[in-house]
C-alpha atoms as a PDB file:
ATOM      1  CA  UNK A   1      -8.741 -25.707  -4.936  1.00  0.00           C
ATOM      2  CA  UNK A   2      -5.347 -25.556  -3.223  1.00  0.00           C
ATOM      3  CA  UNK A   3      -2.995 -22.749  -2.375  1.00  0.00           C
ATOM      4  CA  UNK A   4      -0.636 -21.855  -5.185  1.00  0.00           C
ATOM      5  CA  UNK A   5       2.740 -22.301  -3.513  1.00  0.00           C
ATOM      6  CA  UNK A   6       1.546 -26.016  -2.545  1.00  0.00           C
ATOM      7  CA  UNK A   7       0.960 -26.923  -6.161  1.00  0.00           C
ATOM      8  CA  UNK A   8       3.877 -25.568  -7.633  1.00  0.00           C
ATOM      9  CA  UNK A   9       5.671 -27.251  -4.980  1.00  0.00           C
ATOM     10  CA  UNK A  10       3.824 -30.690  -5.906  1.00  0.00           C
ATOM     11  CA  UNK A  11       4.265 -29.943  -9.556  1.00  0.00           C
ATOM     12  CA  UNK A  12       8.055 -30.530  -8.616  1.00  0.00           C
ATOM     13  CA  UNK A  13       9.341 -27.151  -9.796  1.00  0.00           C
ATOM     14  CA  UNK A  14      10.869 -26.199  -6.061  1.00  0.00           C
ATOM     15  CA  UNK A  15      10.039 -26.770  -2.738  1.00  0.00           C
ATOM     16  CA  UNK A  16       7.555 -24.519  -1.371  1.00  0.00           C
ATOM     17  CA  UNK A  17       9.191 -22.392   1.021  1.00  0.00           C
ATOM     18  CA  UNK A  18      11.002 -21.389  -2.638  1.00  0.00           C
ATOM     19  CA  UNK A  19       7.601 -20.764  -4.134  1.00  0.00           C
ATOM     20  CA  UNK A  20       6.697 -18.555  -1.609  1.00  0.00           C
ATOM     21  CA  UNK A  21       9.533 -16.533  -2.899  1.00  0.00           C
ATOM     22  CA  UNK A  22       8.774 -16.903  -6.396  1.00  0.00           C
ATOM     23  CA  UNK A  23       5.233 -15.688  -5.349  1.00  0.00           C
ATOM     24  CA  UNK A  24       6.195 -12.558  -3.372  1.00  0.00           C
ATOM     25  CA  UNK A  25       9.364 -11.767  -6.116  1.00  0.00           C
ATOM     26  CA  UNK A  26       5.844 -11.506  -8.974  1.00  0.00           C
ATOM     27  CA  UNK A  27       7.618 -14.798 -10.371  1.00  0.00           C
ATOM     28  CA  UNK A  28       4.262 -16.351 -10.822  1.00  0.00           C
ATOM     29  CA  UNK A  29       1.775 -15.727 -13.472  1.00  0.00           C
ATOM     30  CA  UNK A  30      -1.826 -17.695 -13.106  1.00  0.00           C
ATOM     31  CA  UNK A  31      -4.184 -17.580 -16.415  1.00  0.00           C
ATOM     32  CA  UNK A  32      -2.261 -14.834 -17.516  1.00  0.00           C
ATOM     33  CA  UNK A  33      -1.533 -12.452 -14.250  1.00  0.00           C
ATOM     34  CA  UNK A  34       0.940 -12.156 -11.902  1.00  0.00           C
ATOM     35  CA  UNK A  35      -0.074 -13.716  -8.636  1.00  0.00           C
ATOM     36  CA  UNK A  36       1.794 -11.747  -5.315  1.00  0.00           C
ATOM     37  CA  UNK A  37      -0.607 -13.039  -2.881  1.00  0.00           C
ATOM     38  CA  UNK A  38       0.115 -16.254  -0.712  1.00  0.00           C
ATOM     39  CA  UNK A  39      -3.066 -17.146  -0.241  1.00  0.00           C
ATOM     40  CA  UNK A  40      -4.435 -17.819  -3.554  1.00  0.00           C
ATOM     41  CA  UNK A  41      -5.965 -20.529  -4.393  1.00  0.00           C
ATOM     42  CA  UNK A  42      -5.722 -22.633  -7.971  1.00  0.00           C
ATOM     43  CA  UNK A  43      -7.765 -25.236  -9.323  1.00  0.00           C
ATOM     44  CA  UNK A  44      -6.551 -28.102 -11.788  1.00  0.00           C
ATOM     45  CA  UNK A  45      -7.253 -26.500 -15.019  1.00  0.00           C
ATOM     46  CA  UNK A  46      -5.677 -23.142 -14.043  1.00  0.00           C
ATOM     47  CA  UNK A  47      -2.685 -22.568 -16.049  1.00  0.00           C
ATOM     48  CA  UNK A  48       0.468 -21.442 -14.328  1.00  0.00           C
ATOM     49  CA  UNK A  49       3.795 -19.789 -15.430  1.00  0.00           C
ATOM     50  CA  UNK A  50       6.493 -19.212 -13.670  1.00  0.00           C
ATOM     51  CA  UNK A  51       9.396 -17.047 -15.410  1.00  0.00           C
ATOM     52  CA  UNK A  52       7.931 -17.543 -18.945  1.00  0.00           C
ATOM     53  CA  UNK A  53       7.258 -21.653 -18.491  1.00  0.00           C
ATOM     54  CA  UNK A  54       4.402 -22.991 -18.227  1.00  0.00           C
ATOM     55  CA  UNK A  55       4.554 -25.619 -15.334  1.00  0.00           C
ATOM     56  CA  UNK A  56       4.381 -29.202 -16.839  1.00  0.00           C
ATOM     57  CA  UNK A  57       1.699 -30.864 -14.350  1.00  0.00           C
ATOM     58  CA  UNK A  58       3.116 -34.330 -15.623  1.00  0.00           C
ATOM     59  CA  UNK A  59       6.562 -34.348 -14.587  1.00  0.00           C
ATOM     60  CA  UNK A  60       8.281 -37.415 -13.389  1.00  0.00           C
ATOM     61  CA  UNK A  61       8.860 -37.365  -9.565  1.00  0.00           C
ATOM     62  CA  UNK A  62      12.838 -38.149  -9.237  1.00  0.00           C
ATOM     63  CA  UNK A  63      14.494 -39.322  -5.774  1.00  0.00           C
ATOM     64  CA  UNK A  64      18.332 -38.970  -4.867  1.00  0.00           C
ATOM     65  CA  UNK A  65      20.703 -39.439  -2.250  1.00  0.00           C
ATOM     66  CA  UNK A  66      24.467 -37.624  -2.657  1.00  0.00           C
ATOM     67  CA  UNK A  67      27.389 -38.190  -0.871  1.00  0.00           C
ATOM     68  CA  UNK A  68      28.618 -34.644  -0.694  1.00  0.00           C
ATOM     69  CA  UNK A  69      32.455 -33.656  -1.870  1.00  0.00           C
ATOM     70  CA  UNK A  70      34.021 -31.230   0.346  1.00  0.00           C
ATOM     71  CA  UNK A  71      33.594 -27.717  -1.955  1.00  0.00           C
ATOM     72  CA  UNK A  72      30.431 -28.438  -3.390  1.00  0.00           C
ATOM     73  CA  UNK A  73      27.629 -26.238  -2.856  1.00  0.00           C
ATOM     74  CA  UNK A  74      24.064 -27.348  -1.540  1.00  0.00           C
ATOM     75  CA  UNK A  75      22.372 -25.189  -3.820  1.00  0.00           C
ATOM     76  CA  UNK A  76      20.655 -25.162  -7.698  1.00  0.00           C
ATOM     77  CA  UNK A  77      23.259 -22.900  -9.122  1.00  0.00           C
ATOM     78  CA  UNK A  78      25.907 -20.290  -7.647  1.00  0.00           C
ATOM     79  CA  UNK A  79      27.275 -17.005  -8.834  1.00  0.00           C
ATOM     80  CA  UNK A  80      30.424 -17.387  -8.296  1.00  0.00           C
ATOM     81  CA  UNK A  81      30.861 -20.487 -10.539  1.00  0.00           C
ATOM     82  CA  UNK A  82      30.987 -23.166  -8.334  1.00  0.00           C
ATOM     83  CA  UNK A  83      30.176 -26.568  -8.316  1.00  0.00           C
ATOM     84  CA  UNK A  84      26.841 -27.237  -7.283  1.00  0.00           C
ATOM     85  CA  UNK A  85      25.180 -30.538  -5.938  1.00  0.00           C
ATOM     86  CA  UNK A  86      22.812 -30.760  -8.936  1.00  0.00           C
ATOM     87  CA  UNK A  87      25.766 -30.797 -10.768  1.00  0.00           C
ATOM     88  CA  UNK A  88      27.285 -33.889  -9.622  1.00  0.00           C
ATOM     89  CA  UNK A  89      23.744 -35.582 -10.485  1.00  0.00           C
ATOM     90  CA  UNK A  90      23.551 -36.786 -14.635  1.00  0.00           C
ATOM     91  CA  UNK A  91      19.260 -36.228 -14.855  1.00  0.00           C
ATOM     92  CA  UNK A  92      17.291 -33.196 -16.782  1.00  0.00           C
ATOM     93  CA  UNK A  93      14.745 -33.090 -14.262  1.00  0.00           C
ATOM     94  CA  UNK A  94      14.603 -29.503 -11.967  1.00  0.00           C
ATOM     95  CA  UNK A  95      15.921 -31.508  -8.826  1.00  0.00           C
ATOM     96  CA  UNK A  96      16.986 -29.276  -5.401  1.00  0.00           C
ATOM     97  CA  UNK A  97      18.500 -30.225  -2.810  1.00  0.00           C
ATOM     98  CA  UNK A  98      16.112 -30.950   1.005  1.00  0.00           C
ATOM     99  CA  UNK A  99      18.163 -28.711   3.416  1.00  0.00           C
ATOM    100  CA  UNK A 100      21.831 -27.887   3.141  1.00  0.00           C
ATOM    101  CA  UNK A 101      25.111 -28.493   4.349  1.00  0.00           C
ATOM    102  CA  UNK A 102      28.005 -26.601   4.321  1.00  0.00           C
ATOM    103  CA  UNK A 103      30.207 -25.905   1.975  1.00  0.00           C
ATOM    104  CA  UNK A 104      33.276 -27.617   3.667  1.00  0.00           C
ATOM    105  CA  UNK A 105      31.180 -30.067   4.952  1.00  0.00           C
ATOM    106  CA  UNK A 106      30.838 -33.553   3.529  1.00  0.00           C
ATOM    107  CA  UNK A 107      27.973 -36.228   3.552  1.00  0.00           C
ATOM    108  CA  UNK A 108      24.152 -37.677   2.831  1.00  0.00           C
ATOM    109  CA  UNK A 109      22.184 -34.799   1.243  1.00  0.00           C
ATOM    110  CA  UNK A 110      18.877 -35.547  -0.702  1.00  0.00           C
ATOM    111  CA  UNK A 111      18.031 -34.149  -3.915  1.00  0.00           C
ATOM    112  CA  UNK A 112      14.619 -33.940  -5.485  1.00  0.00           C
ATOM    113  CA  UNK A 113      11.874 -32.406  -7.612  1.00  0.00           C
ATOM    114  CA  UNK A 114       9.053 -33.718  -5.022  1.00  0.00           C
ATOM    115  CA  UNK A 115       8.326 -30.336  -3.175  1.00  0.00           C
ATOM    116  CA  UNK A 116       5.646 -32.396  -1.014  1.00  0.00           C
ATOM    117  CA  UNK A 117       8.142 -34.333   0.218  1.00  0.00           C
ATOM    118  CA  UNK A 118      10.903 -31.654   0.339  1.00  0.00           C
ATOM    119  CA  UNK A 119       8.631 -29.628   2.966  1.00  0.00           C
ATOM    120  CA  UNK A 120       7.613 -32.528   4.997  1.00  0.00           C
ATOM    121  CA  UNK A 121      11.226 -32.990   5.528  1.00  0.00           C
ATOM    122  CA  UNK A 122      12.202 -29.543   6.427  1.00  0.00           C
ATOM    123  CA  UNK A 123       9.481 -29.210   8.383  1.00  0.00           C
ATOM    124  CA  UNK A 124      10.497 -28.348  12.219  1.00  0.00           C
ATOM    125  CA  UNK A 125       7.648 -30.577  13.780  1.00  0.00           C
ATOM    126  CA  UNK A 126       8.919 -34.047  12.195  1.00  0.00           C
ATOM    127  CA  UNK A 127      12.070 -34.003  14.276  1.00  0.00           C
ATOM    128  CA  UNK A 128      13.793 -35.607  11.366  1.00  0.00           C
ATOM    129  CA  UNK A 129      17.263 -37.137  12.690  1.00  0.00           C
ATOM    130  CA  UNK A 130      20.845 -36.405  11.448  1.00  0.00           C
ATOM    131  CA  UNK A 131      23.703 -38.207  12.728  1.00  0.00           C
ATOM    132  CA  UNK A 132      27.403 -36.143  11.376  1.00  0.00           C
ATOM    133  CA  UNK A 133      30.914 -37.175  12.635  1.00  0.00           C
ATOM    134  CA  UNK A 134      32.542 -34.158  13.464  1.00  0.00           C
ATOM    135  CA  UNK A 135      36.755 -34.700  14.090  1.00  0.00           C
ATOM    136  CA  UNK A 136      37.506 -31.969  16.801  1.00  0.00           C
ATOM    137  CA  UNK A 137      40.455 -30.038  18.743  1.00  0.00           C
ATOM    138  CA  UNK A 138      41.179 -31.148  22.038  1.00  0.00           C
ATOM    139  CA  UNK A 139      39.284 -34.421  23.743  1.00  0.00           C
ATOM    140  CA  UNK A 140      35.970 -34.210  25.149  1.00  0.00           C
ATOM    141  CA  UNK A 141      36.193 -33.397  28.978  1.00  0.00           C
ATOM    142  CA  UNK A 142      33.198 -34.631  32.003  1.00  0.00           C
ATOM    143  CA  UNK A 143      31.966 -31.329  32.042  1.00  0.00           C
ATOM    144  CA  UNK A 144      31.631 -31.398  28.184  1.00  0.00           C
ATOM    145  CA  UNK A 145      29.667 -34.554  28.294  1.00  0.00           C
ATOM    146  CA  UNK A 146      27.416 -33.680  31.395  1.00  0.00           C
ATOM    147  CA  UNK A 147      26.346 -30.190  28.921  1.00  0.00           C
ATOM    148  CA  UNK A 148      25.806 -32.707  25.790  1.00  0.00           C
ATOM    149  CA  UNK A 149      23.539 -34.640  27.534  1.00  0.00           C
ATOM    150  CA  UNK A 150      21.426 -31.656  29.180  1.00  0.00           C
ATOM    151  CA  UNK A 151      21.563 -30.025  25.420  1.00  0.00           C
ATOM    152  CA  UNK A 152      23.038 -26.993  24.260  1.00  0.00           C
ATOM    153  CA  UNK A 153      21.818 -23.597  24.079  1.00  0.00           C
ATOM    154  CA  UNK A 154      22.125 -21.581  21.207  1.00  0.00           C
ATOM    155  CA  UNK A 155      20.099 -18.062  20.177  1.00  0.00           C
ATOM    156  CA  UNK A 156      18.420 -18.935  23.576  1.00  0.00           C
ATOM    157  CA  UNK A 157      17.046 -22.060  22.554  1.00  0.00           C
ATOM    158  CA  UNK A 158      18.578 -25.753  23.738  1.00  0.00           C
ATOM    159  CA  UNK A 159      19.201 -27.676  21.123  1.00  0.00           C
ATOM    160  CA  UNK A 160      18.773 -31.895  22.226  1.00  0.00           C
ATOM    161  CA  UNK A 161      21.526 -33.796  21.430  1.00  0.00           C
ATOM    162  CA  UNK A 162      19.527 -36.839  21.005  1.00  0.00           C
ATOM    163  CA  UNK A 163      22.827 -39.493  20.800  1.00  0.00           C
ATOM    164  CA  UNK A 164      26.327 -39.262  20.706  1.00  0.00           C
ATOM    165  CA  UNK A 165      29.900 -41.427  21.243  1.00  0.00           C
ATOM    166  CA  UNK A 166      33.654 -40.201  21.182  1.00  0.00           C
ATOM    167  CA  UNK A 167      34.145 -42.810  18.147  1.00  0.00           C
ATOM    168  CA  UNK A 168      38.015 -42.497  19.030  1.00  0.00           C
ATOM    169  CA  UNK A 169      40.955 -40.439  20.389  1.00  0.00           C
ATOM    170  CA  UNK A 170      44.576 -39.175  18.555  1.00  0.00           C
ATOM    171  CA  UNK A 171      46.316 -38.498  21.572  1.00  0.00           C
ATOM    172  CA  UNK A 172      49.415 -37.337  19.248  1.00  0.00           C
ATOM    173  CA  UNK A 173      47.363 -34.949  17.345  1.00  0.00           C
ATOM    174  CA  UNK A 174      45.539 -33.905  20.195  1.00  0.00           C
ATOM    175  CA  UNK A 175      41.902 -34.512  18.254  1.00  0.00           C
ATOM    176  CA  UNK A 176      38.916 -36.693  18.649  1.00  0.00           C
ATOM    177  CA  UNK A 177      36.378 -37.938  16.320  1.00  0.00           C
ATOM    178  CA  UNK A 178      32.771 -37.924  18.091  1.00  0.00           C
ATOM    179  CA  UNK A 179      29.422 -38.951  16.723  1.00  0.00           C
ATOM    180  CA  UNK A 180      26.129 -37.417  17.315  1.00  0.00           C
ATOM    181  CA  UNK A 181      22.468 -37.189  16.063  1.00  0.00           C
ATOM    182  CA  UNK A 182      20.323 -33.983  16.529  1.00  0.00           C
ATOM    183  CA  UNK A 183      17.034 -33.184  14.716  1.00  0.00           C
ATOM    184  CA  UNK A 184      17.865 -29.379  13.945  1.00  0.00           C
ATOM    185  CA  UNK A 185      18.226 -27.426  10.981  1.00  0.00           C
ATOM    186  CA  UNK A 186      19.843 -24.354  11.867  1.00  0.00           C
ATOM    187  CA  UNK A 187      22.807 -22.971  10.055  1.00  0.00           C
ATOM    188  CA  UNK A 188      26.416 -24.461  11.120  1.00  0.00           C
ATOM    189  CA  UNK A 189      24.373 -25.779  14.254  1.00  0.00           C
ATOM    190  CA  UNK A 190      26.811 -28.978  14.826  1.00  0.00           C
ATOM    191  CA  UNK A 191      30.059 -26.745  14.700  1.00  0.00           C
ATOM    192  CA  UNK A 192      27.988 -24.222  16.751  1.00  0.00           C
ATOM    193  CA  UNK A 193      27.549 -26.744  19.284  1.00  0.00           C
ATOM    194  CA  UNK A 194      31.168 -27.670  19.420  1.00  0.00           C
ATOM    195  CA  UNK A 195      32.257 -24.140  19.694  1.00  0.00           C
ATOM    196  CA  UNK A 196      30.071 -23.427  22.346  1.00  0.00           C
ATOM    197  CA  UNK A 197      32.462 -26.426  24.313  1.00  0.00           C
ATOM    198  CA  UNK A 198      35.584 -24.667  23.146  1.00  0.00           C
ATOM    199  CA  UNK A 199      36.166 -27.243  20.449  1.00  0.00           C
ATOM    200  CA  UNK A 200      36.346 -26.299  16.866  1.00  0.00           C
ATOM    201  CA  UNK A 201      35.661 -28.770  14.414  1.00  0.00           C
ATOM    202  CA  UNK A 202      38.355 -29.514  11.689  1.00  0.00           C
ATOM    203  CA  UNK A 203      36.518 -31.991  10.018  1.00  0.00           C
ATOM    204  CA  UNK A 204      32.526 -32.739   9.708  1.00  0.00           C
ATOM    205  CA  UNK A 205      30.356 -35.070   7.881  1.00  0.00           C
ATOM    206  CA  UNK A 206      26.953 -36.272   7.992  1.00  0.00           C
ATOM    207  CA  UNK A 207      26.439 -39.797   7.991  1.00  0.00           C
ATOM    208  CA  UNK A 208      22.685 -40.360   8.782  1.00  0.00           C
ATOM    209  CA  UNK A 209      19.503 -39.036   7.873  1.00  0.00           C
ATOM    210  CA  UNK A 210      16.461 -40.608   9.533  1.00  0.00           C
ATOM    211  CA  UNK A 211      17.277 -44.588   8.271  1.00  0.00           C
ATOM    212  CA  UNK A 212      19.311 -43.354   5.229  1.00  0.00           C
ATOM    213  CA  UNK A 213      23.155 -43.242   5.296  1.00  0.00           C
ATOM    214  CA  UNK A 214      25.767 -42.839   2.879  1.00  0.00           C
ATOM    215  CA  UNK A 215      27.067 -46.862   3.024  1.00  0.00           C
ATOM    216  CA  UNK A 216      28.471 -47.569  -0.470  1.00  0.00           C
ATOM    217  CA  UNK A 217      28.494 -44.348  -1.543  1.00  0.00           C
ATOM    218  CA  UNK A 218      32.091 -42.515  -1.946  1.00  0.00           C
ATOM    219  CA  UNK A 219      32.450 -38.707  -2.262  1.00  0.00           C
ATOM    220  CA  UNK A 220      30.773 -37.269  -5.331  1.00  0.00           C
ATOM    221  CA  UNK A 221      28.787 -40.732  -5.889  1.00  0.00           C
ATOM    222  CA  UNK A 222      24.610 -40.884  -5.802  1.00  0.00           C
ATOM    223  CA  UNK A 223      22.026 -43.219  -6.140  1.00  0.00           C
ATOM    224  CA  UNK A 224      18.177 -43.196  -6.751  1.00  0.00           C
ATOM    225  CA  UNK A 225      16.066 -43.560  -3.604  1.00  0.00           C
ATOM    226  CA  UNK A 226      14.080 -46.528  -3.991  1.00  0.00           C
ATOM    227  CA  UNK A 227      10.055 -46.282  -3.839  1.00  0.00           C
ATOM    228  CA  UNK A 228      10.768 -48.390  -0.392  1.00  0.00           C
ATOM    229  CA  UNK A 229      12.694 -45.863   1.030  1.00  0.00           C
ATOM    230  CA  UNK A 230      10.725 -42.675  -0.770  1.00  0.00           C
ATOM    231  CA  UNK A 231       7.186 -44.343   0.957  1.00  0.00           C
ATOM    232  CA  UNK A 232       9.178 -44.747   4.538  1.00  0.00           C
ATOM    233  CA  UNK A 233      10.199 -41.085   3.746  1.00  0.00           C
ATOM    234  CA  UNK A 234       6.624 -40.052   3.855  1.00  0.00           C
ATOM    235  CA  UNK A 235       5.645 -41.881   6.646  1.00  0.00           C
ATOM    236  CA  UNK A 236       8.184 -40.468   9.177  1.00  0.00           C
ATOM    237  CA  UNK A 237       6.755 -39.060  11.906  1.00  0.00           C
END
């Protein structure tokens, strides 16, 4: 017997901070009731609906990496009509994407049906590192780089900047490109840090996440994780 949300979330429908929701919304019907309580526990032959569909128990586990288009939303669908990252990958399966990234912003984004491996991502204590490129006003000063290396704080918490470069300087244009890896998921948290040095950022991308980056992939292109990469995935600690 496992908890509900933990089996949907294996079954591949969504991850399971999304089944929680499903749960708590009376999304979920088990044998034949609706199910509002996190806690409960299912068994292998219990059957389970969610919106009218019963959960296929067999589906085929599907891996992807995007290179994220500027205007694209990180999300399943959108209300307003826009385009979507699931969108911009050709499979049937009910993929989502791990995490987000903004809607200007550009880069490696993962897309999958595995909610096992969608929460072990996401999850806070695996310290999973992203590396972005963020272009910036202005040029980084010593003070700047003296507070980068201490860590930021933000909502009262520091956030470690565990790397970072100036990659280069326009001195006409009065911008620089810098490069740096964190391990936090909070919401516009890399242009968050910048503004916090009185820098906005003009331009940002993510380039790395953990060992995967977005090498050979142009905007809007993807590619299938291979079971390599998906096993090292896993095992990240």
């Amino acid at each position: 017997m496992e908890r509900l949300q933990k089996v949907i979330a294996s079954y591949g429908y969504t991850s399971r901070r999304k089944a929680e929701e499903l749960i708590k919304n009376e999304k979920v019907i088990v044998n034949g009731k609706v199910v509002t309580e996190l806690g409960t526990k299912v068994g292998p032959d219990d059957l389970i609906t969610i919106d009218g569909v019963l959960i296929n128990k067999d589906v085929k586990r599907e891996y992807y990496i995007l290179n994220k288009p500027r205007q694209v939303i990180s999300s399943v669908t959108d209300n307003a009509g826009r385009i979507t990252v699931t969108d911009l990958i050709n499979t049937d399966a009910r993929i989502y994407p791990v995490g987000r990234l903004d809607y200007d912003t550009t880069g490696l984004i993962i897309l999958t049906n595995d909610g096992d491996l969608a929460n072990h991502l996401m999850h806070p204590s695996f310290e999973v590192e992203k590396t972005y490129i963020a272009k910036i006003e202005g040029f980084l000063s010593k003070d700047d780089i003296i507070k980068l290396k201490k860590g930021i704080m933000l909502d009262n918490r520091r956030v470690d900047i565990k790397k970072f470069k100036i990659k280069s300087k326009d001195l006409e244009k009065k911008t620089s490109l810098i490069e740096l890896t964190i391990v936090e998921g909070r919401n516009h948290v890399v242009k968050r840090i910048f503004k916090e040095l009185n820098h906005d950022v003009i331009r940002l991308s993510r380039v790395g996440y953990a060992f995967l980056t977005t090498k050979g992939l142009k905007f809007g292109e993807y590619r299938a994780l291979t079971i390599k990469e998906i096993k090292k995935l896993y095992n990240l600690k």
